[in-house]
Protein backbone atom coordinates (compact mmCIF):
# COMPACT_ATOMS: atom_id res chain seq x y z
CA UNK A 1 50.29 -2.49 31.17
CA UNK A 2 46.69 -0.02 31.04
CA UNK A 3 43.34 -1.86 30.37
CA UNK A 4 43.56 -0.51 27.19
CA UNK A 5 46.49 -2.09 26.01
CA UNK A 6 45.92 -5.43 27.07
CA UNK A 7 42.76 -5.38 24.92
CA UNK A 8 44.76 -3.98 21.43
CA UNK A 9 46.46 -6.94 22.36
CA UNK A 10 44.21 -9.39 22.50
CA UNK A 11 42.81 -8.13 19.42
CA UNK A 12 45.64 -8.73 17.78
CA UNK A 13 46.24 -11.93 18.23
CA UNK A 14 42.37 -13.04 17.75
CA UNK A 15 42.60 -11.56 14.42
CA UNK A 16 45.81 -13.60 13.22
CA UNK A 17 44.78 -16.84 14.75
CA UNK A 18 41.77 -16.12 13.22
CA UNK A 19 42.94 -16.90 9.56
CA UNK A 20 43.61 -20.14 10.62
CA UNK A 21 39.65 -20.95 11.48
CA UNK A 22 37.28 -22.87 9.37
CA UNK A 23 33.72 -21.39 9.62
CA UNK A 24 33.13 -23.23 12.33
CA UNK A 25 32.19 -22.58 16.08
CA UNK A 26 34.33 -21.29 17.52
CA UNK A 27 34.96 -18.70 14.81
CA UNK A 28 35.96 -14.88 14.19
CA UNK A 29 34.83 -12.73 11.65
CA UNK A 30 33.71 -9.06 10.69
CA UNK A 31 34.72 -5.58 8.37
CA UNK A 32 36.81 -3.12 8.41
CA UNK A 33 35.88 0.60 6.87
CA UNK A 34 38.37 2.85 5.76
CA UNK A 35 37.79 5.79 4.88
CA UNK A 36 39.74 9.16 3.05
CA UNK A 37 38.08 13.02 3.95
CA UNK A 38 39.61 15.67 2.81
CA UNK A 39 37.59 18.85 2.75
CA UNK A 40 38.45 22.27 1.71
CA UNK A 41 36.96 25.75 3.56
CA UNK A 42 36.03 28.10 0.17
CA UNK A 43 35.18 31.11 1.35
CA UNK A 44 34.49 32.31 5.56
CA UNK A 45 33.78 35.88 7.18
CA UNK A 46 36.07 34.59 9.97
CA UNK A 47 39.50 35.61 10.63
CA UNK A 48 42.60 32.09 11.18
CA UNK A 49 40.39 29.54 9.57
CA UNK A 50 42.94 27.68 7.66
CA UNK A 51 41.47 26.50 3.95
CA UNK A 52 42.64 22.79 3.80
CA UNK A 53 41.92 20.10 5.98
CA UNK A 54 42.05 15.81 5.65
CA UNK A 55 42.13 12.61 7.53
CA UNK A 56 42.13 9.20 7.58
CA UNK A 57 39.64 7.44 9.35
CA UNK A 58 39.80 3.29 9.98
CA UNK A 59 36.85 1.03 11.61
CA UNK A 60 37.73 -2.46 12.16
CA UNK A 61 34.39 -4.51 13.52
CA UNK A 62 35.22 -8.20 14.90
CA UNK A 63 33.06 -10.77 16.25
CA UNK A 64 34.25 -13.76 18.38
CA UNK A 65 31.24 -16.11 17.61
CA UNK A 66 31.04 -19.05 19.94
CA UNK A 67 27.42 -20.15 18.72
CA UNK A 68 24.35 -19.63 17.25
CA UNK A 69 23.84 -17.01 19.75
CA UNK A 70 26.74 -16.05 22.22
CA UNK A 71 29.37 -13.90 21.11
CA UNK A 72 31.64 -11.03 21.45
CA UNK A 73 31.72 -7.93 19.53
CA UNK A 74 34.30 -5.17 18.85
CA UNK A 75 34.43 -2.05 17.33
CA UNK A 76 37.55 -0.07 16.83
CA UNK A 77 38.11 3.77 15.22
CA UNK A 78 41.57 4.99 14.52
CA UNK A 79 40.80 8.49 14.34
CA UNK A 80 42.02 12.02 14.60
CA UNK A 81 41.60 13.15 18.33
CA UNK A 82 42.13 16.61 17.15
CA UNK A 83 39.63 16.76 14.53
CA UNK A 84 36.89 14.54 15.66
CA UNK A 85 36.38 14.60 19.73
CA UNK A 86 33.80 14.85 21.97
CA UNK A 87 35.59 16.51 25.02
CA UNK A 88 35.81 20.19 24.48
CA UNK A 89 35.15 21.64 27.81
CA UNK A 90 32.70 24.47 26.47
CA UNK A 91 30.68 21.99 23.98
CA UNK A 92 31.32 18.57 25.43
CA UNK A 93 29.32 16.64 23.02
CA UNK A 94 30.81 18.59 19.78
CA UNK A 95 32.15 16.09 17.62
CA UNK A 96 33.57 18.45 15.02
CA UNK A 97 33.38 22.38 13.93
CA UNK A 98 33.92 22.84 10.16
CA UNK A 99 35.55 26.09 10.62
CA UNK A 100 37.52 25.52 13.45
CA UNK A 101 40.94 27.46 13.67
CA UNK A 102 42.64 23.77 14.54
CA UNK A 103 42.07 22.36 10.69
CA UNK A 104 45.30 20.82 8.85
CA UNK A 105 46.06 17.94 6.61
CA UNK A 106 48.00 15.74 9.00
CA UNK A 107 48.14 12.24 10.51
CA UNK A 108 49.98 13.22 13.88
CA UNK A 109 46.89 13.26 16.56
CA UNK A 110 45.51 9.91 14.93
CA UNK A 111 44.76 7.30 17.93
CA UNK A 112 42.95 4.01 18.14
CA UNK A 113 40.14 3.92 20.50
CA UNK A 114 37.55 0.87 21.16
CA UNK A 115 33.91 2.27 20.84
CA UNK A 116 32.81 -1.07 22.18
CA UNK A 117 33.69 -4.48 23.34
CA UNK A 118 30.59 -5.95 24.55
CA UNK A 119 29.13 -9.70 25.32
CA UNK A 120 25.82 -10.24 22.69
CA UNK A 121 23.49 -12.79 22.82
CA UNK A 122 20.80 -13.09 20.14
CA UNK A 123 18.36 -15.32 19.08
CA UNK A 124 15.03 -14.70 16.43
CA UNK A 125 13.03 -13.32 19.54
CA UNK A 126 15.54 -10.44 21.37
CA UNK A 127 19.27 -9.46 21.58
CA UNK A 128 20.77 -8.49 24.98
CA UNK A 129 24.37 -7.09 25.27
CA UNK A 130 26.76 -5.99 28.29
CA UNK A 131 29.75 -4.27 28.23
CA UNK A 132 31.12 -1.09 26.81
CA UNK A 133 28.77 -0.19 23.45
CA UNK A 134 27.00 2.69 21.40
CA UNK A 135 23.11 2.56 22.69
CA UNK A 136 22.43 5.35 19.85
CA UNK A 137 19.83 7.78 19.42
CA UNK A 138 18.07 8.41 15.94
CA UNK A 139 19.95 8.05 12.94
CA UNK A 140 20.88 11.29 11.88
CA UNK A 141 24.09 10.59 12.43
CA UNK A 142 24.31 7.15 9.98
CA UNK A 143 27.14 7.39 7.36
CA UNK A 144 24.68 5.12 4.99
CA UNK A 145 21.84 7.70 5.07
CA UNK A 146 24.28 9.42 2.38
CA UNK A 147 22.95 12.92 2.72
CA UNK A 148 25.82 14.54 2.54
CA UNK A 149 29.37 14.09 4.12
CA UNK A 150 28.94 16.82 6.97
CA UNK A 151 25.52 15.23 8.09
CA UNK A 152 27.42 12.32 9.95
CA UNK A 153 29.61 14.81 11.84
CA UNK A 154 27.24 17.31 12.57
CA UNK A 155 24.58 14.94 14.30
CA UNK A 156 27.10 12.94 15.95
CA UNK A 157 26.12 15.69 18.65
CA UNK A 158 23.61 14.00 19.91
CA UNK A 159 24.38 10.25 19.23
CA UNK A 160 24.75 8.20 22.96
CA UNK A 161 28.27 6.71 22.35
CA UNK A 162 31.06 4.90 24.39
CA UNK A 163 28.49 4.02 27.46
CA UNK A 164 29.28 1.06 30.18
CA UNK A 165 25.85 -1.13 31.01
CA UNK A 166 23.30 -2.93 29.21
CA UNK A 167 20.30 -3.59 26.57
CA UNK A 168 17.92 -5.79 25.68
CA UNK A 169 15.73 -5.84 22.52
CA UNK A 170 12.90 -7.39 21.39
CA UNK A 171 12.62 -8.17 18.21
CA UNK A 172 9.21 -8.12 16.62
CA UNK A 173 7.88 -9.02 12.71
CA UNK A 174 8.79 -5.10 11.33
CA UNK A 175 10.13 -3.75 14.51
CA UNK A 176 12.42 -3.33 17.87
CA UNK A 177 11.63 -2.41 20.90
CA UNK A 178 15.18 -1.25 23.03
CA UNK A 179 15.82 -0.67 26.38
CA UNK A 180 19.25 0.36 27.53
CA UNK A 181 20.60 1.26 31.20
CA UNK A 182 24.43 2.28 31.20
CA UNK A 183 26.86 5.81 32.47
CA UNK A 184 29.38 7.33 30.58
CA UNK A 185 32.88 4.98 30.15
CA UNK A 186 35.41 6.82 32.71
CA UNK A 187 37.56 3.86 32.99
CA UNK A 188 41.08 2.71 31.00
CA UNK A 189 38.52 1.95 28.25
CA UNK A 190 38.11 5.94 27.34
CA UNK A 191 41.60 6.37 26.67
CA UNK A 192 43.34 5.65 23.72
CA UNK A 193 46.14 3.90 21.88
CA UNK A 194 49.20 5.27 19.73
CA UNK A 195 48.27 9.15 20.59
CA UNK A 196 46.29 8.78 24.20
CA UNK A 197 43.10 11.49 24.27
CA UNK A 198 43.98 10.79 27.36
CA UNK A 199 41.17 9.01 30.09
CA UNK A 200 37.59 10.72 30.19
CA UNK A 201 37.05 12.59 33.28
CA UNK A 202 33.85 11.76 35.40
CA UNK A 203 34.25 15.22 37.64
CA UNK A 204 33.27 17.18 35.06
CA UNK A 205 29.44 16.86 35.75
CA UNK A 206 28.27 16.18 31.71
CA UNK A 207 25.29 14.33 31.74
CA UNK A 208 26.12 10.20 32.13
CA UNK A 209 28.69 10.64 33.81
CA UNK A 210 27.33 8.44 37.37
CA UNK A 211 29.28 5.61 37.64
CA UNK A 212 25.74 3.79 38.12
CA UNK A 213 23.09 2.70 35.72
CA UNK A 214 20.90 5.19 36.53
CA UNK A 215 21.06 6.95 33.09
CA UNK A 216 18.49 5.01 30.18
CA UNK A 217 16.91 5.45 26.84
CA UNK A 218 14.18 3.22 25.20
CA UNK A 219 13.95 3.58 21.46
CA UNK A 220 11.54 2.05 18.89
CA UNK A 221 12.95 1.24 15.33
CA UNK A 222 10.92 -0.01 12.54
CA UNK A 223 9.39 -0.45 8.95
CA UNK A 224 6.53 -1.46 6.89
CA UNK A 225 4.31 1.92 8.67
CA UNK A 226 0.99 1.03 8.00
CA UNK A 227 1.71 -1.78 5.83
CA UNK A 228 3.56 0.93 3.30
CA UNK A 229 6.51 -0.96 2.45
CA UNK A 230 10.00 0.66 2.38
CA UNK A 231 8.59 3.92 5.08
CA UNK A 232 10.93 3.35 7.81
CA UNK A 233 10.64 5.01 11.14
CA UNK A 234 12.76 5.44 14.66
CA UNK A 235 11.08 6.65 17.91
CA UNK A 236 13.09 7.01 21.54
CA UNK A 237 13.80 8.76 24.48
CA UNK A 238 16.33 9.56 26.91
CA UNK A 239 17.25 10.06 30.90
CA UNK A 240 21.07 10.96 31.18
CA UNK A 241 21.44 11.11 34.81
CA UNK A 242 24.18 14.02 36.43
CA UNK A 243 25.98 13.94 40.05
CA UNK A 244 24.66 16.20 42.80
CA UNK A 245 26.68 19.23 41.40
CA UNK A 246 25.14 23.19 41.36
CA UNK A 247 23.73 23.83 38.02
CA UNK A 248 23.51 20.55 36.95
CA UNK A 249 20.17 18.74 35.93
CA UNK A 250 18.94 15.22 34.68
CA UNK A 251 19.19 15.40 30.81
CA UNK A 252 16.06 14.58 29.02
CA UNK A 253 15.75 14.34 24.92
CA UNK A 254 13.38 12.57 22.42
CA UNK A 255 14.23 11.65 18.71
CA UNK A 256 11.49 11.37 16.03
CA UNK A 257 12.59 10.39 12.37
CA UNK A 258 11.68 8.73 9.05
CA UNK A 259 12.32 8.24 5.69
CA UNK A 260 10.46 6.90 2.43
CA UNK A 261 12.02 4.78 -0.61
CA UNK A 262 9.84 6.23 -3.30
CA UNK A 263 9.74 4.26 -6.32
CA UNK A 264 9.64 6.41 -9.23
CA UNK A 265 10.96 3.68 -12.00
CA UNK A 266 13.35 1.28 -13.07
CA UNK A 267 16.63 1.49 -11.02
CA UNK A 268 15.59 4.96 -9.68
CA UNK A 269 13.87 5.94 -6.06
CA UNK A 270 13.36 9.34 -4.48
CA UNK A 271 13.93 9.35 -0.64
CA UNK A 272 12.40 11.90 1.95
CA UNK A 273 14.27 11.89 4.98
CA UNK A 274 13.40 14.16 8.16
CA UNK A 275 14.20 13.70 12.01
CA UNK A 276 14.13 15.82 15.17
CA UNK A 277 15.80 15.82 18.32
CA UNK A 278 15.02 18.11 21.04
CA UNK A 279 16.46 18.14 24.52
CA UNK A 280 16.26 19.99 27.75
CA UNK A 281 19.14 20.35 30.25
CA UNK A 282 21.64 19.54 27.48
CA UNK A 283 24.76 17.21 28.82
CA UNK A 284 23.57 17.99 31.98
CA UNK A 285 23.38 22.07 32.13
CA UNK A 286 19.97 23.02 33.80
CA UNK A 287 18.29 25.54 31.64
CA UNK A 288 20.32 24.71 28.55
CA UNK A 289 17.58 23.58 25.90
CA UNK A 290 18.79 21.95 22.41
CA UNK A 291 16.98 21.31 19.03
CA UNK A 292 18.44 19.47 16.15
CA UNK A 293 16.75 18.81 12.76
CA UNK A 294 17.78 17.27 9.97
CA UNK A 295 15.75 17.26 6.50
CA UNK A 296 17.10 15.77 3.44
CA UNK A 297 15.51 14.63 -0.44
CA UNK A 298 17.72 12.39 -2.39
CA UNK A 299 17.04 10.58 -6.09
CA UNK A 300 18.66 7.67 -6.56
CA UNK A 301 19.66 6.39 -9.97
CA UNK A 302 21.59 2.66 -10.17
CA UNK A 303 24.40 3.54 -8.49
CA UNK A 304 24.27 7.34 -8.54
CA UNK A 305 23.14 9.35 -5.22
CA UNK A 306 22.10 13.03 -5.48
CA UNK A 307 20.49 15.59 -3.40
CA UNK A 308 20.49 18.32 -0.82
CA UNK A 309 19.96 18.52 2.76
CA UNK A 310 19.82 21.46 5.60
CA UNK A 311 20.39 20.27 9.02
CA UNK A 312 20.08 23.05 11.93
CA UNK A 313 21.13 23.17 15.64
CA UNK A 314 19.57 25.53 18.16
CA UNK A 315 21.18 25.93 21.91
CA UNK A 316 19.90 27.69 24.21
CA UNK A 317 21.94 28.85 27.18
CA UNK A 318 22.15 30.99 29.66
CA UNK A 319 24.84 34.10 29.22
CA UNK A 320 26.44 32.77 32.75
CA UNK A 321 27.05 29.18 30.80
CA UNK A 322 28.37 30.71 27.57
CA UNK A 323 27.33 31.04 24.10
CA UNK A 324 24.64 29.84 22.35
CA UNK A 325 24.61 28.16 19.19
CA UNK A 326 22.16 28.85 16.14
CA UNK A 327 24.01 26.64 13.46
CA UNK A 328 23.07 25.78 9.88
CA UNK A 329 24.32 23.00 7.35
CA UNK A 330 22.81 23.40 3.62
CA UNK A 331 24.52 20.48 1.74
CA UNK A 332 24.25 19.46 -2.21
CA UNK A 333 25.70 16.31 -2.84
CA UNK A 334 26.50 13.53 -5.80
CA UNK A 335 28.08 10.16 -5.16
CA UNK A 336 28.67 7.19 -7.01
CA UNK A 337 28.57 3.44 -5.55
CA UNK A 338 31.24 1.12 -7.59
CA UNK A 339 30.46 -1.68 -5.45
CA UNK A 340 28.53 -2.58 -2.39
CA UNK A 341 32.18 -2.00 -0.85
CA UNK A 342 33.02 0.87 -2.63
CA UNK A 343 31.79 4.82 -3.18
CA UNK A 344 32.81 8.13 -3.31
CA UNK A 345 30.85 10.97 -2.53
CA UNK A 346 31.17 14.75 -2.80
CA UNK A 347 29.43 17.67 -0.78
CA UNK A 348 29.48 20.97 -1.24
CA UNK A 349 28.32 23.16 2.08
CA UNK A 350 27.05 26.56 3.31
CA UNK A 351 28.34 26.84 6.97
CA UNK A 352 27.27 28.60 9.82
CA UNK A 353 28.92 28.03 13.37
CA UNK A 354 28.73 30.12 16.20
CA UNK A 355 27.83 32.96 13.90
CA UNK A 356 30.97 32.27 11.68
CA UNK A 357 29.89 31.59 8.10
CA UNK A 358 31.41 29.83 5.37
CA UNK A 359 31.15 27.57 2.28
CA UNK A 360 32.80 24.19 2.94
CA UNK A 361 33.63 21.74 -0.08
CA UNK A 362 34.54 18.02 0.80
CA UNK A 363 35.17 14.84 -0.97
CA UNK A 364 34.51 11.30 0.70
CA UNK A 365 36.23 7.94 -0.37
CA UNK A 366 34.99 4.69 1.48
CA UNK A 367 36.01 1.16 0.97
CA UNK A 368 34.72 -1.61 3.48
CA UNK A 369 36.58 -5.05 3.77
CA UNK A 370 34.20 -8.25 5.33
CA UNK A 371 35.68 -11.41 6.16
C-alpha cells in the first residue's frame, strides 16, 4: 500500500471517530469548501478552443488538536488534474490556461491530493510547523480577496505550494514575521488518489526541487500601517534553490502587496487592492525573468461585492527556452454573500494567453462546512 494511501486512510477513520469526541483534548475538528465553476469561453481569435468548461472542486481542512498548542493539520483538494496542474513541462508552475484546447465539462481526471499534513505548534508568541505544507507567497492568489474568479487561478503561478521542511513565525501586536526552509515534495506525498497525477519528478531541474532545505523565503504580513486601521500589507522574499544542471540558476522573487477597507458609509466600503511579484531565473531557468501584477477596486455593499480588476504576467525567455508570455486578465465582477458560508460570484473576462485572445464568462458557487 503507497504512502499516499495509508494517509486517505487514516483520514478516514479520524474523521468518523471523530463524531464521537466531546470538545475535549484530544479532539478533531475543521471545514470543508466545496465549490461549483463552470465558465464559458464567449468569443477567441484562436482556432480548437472548445466554449464550455466546469468542475467541481472539494477542500476538506482537519485538525487533530492534542492541546492548547500541539496539533496536526490537514488539507485535502479533490480536484481536476487536467484542468488545474502545475506540471506542464513547458510552464511548470501554470496552474491553469483559460483558453486551453483541453477544456470540457467532466468529472473523469478529478483526484484527491493532500496539500499538507504538517505537525503545528502555536502559542500567543510564534507558530512553528514541520511536515509537508503551503509556505505561500503574497496573496494574489486568495479566493477571499474576491476580485474576480480568474484572479485565484491566474496567480496561483507564483504561490510556493506542496513543499517538505519547516517555519517558524513570530507573532507580533499587528504583524508576522515568517521564516520557512523546505524543497519541493517528490515523495508518495505528490501523487494522488482516485485518478493518480502520478508522483512529481525531482530530475526535471524546476526550481525546489533539492531534496535539501536549502531553498527559503521570509515574508512579513501585517495591518494597522501607520496606525491606519483596516490598511493591510504583505512583504517577502524568496531563494528556490536548483541541482547542478546546465542552464539552471537559483530562483530569486520578491512580493509587495496591500489593500485598504475604505469606509465610505453604513454597510458599504471601497477596497484598493494592488501587489507585485517579480522574479529572476523563473522555476529555475537562468535568464528567464517574470513579473506579475495584480490591481483590483471593489465597493462593497452588505452583502453585495462589485468591481473590476486587471492582473498581467510578463516572461521573459530566451528563444532557445521557448516562448514568452505577455498575458492579460481584465475582470468585472458582482457577487452576493448569503451567509458567512455561502456566496456566489460571477466574472466576466477579457483574455489574453500566449497571444491568444478571448472573452471568458464564469460563474462561482461556494459553500464552506466547519465543525
Amino acid at each position: 500500500m503507497s504512502i499516499l494511501r495509508k494517509v486517505c486512510l487514516l483520514a478516514i477513520c479520524l474523521v468518523i471517530s471523530s463524531n464521537a469526541w466531546a470538545k475535549k483534548y484530544p479532539y478533531i475538528d475543521g471545514s470543508t469548501l466545496f465549490e461549483i465553476q463552470p465558465d464559458r469561453v464567449m468569443s477567441t481569435n484562436s482556432s480548437g478552443v472548445k466554449s464550455n468548461n466546469a468542475y467541481i472542486y472539494v477542500q476538506p481542512n482537519f485538525s487533530l488538536n492534542f492541546n492548547r498548542n500541539w496539533s496536526i493539520k490537514t488539507e485535502w483538494r479533490y480536484q481536476p488534474n487536467d484542468i488545474l496542474q502545475t506540471r506542464n513541462s513547458q510552464d511548470p508552475e501554470r496552474y491553469r490556461e483559460l483558453l486551453h484546447n483541453d477544456r470540457e465539462v467532466s468529472l473523469g481526471d478529478n483526484g484527491m491530493l493532500i496539500e499538507q499534513l504538517k505537525l503545528n505548534f502555536e502559542n500567543e508568541d510564534m507558530i512553528f510547523q514541520f511536515g509537508k505544507y503551503d509556505p505561500g507567497f503574497g496573496t494574489g492568489y486568495v479566493k477571499t480577496n474576491r476580485i474576480g474568479i480568474f484572479s485565484s487561478q491566474f496567480n496561483e503561478d507564483y504561490n510556493l505550494r506542496e513543499k517538505l521542511g519547516a517555519s517558524i513565525s513570530a507573532l507580533l501586536e499587528d504583524s508576522r514575521i515568517t521564516f520557512n526552509s523546505f524543497f519541493n515534495d517528490t515523495t508518495g506525498l505528490s501523487e494522488s488518489a482516485i485518478n493518480d497525477r502520478g508522483r512529481a519528478d525531482r530530475k526535471t531541474g524546476v526550481s525546489g526541487a533539492t531534496g535539501t532545505l536549502s531553498s527559503y523565503s521570509i515574508s512579513l504580513d501585517g495591518e494597522n500601517l501607520w496606525n491606519e486601521e483596516d490598511w493591510k500589507y504583505n512583504i517577502a522574499y524568496r531563494s528556490l534553490a536548483v541541482d547542478n544542471i546546465g542552464g539552471r540558476q537559483r530562483e530569486v522573487g520578491y512580493v509587495l502587496g496591500t489593500s485598504y477597507d475604505y469606509e465610505l458609509g453604513i454597510n458599504t466600503t471601497l477596497v484598493p487592492y494592488l501587489e507585485i511579484a517579480k522574479f529572476s531565473d523563473f522555476s529555475g531557468e537562468e535568464g528567464r525573468k517574470a513579473t506579475f501584477i495584480t490591481a483590483a477596486l471593489s465597493l462593497r455593499y452588505s452583502s453585495w461585492n462589485l468591481g473590476i480588476s486587471h492582473l498581467s504576467k510578463d516572461i521573459q525567455r530566451s528563444a532557445v527556452n521557448g516562448v514568452s508570455a505577455d498575458d492579460k486578465l481584465f475582470q468585472i465582477y458582482v457577487g452576493y454573500k448569503f451567509s458567512n458560508t455561502l456566496s456566489l460570484d460571477f466574472t466576466r473576462a477579457s483574455v489574453e494567453e500566449y497571444g491568444k485572445k478571448g472573452s471568458v464568462a464564469g460563474l462561482l458557487m461556494s459553500y464552506k462546512y466547519e465543525f
